[in-house]
C-alpha atoms as a PDB file:
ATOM      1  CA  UNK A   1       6.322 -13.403 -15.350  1.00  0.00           C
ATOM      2  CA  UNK A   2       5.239 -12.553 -11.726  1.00  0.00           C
ATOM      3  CA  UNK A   3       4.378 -16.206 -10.937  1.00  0.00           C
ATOM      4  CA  UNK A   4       8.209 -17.002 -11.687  1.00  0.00           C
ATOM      5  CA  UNK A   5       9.356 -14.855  -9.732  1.00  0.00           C
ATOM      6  CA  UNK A   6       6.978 -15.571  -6.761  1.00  0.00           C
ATOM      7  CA  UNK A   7       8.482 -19.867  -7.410  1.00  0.00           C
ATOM      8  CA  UNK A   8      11.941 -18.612  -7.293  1.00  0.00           C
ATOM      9  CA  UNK A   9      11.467 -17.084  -4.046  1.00  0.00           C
ATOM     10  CA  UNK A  10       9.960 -19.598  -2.856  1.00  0.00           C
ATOM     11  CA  UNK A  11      12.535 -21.971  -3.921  1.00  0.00           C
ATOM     12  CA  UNK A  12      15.432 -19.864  -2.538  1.00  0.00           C
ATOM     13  CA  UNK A  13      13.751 -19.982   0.620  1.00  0.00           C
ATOM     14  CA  UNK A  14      13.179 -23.493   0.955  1.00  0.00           C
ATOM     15  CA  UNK A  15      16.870 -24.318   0.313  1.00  0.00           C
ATOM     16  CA  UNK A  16      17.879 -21.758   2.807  1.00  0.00           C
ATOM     17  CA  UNK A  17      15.305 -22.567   5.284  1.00  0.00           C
ATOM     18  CA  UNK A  18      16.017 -26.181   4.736  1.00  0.00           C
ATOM     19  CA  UNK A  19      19.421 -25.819   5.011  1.00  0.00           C
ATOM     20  CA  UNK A  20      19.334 -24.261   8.989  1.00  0.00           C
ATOM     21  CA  UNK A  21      16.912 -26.871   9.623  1.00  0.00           C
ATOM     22  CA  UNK A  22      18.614 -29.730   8.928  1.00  0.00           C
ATOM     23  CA  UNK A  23      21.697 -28.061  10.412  1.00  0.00           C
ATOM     24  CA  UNK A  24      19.567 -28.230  13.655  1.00  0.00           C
ATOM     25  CA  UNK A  25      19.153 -31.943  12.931  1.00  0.00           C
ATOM     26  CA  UNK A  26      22.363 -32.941  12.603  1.00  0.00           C
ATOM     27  CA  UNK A  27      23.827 -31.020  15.776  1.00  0.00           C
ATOM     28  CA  UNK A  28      20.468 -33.098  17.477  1.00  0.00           C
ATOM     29  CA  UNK A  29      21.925 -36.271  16.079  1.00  0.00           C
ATOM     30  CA  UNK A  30      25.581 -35.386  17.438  1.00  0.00           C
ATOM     31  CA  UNK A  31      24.106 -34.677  20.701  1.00  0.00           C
ATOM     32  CA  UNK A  32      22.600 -38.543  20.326  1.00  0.00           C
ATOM     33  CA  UNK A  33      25.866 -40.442  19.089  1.00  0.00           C
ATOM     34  CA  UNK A  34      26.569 -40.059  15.809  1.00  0.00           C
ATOM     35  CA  UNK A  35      29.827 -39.311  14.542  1.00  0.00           C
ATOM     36  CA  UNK A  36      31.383 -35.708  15.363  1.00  0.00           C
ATOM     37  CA  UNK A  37      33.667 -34.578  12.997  1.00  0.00           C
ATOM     38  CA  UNK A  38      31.687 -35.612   9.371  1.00  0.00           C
ATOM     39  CA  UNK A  39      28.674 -34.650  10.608  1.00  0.00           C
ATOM     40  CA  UNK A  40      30.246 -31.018  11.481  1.00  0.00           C
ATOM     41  CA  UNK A  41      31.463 -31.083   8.598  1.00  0.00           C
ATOM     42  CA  UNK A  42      28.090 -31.296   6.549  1.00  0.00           C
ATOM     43  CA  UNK A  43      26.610 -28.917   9.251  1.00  0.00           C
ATOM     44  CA  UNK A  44      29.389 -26.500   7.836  1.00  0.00           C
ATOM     45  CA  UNK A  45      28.350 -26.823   4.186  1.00  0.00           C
ATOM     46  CA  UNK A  46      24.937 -26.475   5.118  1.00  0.00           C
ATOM     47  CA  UNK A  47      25.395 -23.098   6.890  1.00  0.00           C
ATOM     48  CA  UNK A  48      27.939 -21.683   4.397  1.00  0.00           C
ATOM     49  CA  UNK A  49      24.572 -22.694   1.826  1.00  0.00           C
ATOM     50  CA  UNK A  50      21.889 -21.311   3.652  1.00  0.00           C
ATOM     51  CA  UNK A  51      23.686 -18.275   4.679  1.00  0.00           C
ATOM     52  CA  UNK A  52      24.412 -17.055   1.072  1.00  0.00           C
ATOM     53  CA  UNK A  53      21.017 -17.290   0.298  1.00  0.00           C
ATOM     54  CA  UNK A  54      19.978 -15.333   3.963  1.00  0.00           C
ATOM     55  CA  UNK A  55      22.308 -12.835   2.252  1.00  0.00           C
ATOM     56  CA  UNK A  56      20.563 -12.828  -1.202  1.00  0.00           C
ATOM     57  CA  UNK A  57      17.507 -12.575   0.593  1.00  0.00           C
ATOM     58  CA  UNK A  58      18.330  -9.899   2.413  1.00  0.00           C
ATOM     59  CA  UNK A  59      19.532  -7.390   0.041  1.00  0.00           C
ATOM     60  CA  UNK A  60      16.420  -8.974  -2.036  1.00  0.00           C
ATOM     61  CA  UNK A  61      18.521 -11.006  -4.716  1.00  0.00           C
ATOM     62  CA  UNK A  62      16.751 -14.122  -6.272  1.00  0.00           C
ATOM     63  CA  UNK A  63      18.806 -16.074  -8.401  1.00  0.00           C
ATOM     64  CA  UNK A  64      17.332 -19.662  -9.987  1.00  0.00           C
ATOM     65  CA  UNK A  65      21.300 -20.469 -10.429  1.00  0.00           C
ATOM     66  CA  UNK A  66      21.272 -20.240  -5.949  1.00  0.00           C
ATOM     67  CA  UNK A  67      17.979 -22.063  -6.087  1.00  0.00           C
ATOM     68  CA  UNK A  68      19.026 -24.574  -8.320  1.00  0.00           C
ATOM     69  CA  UNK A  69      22.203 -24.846  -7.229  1.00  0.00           C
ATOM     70  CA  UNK A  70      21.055 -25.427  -3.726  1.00  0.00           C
ATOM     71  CA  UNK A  71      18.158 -27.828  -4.704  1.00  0.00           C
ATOM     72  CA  UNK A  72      20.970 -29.956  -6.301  1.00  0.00           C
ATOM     73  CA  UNK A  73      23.309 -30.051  -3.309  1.00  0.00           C
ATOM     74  CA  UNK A  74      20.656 -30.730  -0.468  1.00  0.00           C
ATOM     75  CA  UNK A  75      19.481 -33.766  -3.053  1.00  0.00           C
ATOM     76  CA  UNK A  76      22.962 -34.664  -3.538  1.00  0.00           C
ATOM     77  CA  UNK A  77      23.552 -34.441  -0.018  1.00  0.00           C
ATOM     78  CA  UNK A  78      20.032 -36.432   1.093  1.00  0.00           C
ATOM     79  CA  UNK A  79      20.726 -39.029  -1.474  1.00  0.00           C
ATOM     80  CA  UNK A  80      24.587 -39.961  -0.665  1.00  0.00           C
ATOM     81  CA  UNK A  81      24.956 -38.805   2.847  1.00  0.00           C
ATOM     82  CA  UNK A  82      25.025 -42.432   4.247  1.00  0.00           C
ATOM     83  CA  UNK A  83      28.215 -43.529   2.395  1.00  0.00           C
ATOM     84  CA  UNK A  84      29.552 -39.902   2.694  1.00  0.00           C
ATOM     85  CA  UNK A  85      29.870 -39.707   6.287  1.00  0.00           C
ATOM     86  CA  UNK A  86      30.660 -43.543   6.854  1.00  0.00           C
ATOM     87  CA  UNK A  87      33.750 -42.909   4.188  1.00  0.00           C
ATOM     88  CA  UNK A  88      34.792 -39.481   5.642  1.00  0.00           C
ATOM     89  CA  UNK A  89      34.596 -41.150   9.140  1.00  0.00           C
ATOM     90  CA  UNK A  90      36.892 -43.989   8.025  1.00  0.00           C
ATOM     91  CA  UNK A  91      39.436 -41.452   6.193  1.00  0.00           C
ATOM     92  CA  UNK A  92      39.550 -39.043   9.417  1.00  0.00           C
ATOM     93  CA  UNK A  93      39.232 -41.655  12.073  1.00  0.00           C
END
């Protein structure tokens, strides 16, 4: 049982490290060119992400629904962000 719970932490704080990190990334690739407004607007989902699990880490709550949850998104998210942003760009430009 205790090596479950050590892989959940560790999974909850991969997603929510992950998630500031690649928050950093994007506001690097704004600074560079890319498109403003979608790519704020994944930044957005990314922090609202990593900073519920910064909260469930703080009051020391693992959940495998947050980890799995968030392992989902940020492979959702890695796999379709190319046509995301290039379709949100088009429907806000």
């Amino acid at each position: 049982m205790r090596d479950r719970t050590g892989l959940l932490k560790v999974a909850q704080r991969v997603v929510v490290f992950y998630c500031f990190f690649y928050s950093i990334v994007k506001v690097y690739a704004i600074i560079k060119g890319s498109w403003l407004l979608p790519n704020l607007m994944i930044i957005l989902g990314l922090l609202v992400l990593g900073a519920i699990g910064a909260y469930l880490m703080k009051i020391h709550k693992y959940t495998w629904i947050y980890a799995g949850i968030g392992v989902v998104l940020i492979s959702a998210l890695r796999y379709y962000e190319v046509e995301w942003v290039t379709a949100m760009h088009e429907f806000f430009g």
